[in-house]
C-alpha atoms as a PDB file:
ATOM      1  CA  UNK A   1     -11.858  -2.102  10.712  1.00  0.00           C
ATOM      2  CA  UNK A   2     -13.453  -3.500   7.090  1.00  0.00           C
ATOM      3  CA  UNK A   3     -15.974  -0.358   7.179  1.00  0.00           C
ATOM      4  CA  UNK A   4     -12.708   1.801   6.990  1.00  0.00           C
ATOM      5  CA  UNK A   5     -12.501   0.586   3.964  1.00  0.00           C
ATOM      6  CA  UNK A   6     -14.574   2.885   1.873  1.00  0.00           C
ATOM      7  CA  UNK A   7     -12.524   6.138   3.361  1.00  0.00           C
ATOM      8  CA  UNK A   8      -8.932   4.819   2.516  1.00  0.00           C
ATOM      9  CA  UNK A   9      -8.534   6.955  -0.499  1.00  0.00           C
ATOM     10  CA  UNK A  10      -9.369   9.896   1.513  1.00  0.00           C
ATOM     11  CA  UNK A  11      -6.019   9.283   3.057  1.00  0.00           C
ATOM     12  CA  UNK A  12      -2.549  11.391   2.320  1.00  0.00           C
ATOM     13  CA  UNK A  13      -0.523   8.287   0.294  1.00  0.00           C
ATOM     14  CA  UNK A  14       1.570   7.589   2.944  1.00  0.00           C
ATOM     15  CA  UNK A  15      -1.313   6.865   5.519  1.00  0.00           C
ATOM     16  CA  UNK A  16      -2.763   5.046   2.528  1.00  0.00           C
ATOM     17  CA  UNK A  17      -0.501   2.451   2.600  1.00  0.00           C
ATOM     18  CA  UNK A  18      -0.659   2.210   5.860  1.00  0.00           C
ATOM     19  CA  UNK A  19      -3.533   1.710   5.305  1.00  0.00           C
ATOM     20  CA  UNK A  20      -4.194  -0.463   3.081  1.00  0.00           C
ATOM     21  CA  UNK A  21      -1.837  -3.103   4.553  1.00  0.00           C
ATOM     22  CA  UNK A  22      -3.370  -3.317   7.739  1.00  0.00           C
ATOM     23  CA  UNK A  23      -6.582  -3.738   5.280  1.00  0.00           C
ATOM     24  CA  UNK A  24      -5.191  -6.525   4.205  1.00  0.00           C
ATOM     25  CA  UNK A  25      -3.867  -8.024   6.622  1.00  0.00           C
ATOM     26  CA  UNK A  26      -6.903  -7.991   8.657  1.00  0.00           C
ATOM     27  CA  UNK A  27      -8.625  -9.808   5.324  1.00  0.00           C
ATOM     28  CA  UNK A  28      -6.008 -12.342   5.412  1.00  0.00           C
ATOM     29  CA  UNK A  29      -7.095 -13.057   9.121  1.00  0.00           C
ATOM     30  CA  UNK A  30     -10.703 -13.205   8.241  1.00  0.00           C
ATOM     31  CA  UNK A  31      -9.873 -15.481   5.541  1.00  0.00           C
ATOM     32  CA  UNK A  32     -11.366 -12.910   2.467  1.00  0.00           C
ATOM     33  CA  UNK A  33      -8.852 -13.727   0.104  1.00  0.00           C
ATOM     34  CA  UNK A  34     -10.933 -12.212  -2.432  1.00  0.00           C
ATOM     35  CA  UNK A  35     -10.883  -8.544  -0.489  1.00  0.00           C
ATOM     36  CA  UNK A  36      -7.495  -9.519   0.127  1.00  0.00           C
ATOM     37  CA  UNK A  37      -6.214  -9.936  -3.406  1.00  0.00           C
ATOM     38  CA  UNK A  38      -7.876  -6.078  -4.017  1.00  0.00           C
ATOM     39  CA  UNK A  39      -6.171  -4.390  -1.179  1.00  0.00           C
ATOM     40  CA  UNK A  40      -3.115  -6.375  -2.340  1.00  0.00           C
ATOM     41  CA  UNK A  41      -2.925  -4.784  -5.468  1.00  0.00           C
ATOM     42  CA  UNK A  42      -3.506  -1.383  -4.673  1.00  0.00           C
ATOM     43  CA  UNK A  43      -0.808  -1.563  -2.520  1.00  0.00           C
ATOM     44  CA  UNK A  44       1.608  -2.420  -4.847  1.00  0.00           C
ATOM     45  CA  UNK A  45      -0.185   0.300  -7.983  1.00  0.00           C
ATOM     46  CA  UNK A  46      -0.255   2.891  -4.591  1.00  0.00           C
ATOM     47  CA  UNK A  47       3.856   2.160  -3.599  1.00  0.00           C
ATOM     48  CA  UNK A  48       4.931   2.251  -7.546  1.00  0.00           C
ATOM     49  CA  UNK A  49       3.043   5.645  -8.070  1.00  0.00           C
ATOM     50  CA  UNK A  50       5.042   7.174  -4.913  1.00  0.00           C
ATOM     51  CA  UNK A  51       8.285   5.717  -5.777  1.00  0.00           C
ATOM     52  CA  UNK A  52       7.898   7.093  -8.548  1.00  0.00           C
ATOM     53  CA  UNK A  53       7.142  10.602  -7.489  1.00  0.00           C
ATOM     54  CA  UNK A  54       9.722  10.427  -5.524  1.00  0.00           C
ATOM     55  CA  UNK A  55      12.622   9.416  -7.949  1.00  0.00           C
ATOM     56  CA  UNK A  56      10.730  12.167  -9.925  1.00  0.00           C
ATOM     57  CA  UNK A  57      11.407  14.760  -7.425  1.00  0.00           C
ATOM     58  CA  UNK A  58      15.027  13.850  -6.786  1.00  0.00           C
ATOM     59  CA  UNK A  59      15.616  13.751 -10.722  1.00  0.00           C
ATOM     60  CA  UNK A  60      14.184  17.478 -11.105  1.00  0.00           C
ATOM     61  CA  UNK A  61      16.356  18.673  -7.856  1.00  0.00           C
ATOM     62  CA  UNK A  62      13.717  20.261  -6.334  1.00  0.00           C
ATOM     63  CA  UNK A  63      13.417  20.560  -2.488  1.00  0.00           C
ATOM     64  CA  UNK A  64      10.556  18.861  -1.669  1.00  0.00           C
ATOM     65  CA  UNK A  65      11.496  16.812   1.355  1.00  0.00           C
ATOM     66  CA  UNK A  66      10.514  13.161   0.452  1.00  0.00           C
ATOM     67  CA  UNK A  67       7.399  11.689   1.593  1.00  0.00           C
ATOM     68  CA  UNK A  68       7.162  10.273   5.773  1.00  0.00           C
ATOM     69  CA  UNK A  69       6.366   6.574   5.831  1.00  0.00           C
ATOM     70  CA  UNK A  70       6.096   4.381   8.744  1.00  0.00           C
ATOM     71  CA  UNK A  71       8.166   1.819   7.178  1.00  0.00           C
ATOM     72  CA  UNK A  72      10.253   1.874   4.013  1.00  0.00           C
ATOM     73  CA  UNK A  73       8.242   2.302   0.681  1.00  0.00           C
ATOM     74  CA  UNK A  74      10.048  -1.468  -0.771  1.00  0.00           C
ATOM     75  CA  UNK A  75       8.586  -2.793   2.347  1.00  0.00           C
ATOM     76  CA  UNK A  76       4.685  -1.839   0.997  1.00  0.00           C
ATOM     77  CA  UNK A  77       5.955  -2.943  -2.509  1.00  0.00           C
ATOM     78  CA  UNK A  78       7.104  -6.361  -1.170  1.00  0.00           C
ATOM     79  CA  UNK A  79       4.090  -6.850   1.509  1.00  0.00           C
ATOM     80  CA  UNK A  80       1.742  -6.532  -1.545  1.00  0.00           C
ATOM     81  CA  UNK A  81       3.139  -8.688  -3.486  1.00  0.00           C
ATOM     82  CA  UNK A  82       3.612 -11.083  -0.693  1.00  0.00           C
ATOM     83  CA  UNK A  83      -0.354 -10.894   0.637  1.00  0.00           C
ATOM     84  CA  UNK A  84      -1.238 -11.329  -3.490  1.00  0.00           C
ATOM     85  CA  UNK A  85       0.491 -14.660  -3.171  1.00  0.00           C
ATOM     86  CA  UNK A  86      -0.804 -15.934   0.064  1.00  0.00           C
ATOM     87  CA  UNK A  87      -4.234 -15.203  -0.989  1.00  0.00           C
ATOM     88  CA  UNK A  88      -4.156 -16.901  -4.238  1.00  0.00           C
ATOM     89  CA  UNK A  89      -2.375 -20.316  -2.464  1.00  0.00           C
ATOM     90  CA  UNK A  90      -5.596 -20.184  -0.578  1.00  0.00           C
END
């Protein structure tokens, strides 16, 4: 799973964050907080950018149809922040 790692940004964004959470999560487990605290924080720089791409496509009207997530983008926002916190407690 950690030698994934080096291909994430190969990823469309939405499998990014996918990603990237279950990067960090596994971390977490393995007690990296260090590795955590990096994956934590692209999450959160990864779900801004997207949200904001989005809100940029809605404000232009164009048709794009918005961008497939497995969960809702606040939920990647949130987890980041979240993981960030957990890993600096430990």
């Amino acid at each position: 799973m950690i030698r994934f790692g080096i291909y994430r940004k190969r990823l469309p964004e939405n499998h990014q964050m996918d990603a990237l959470l279950q990067l960090a999560n596994t971390c977490f487990s393995l007690h990296r907080c260090a590795e955590v605290e990096k994956y934590a924080d692209e999450l959160r720089q990864l779900a801004t950018l997207v949200y904001q791409d989005e809100l940029r496509k809605q404000q232009n009207n164009r048709g794009d149809e918005p961008l497939k997530t497995d969960r809702h983008l606040v939920v990647y926002y949130g987890q980041g922040y979240l993981l960030k916190a957990a890993a600096l407690v430990q």
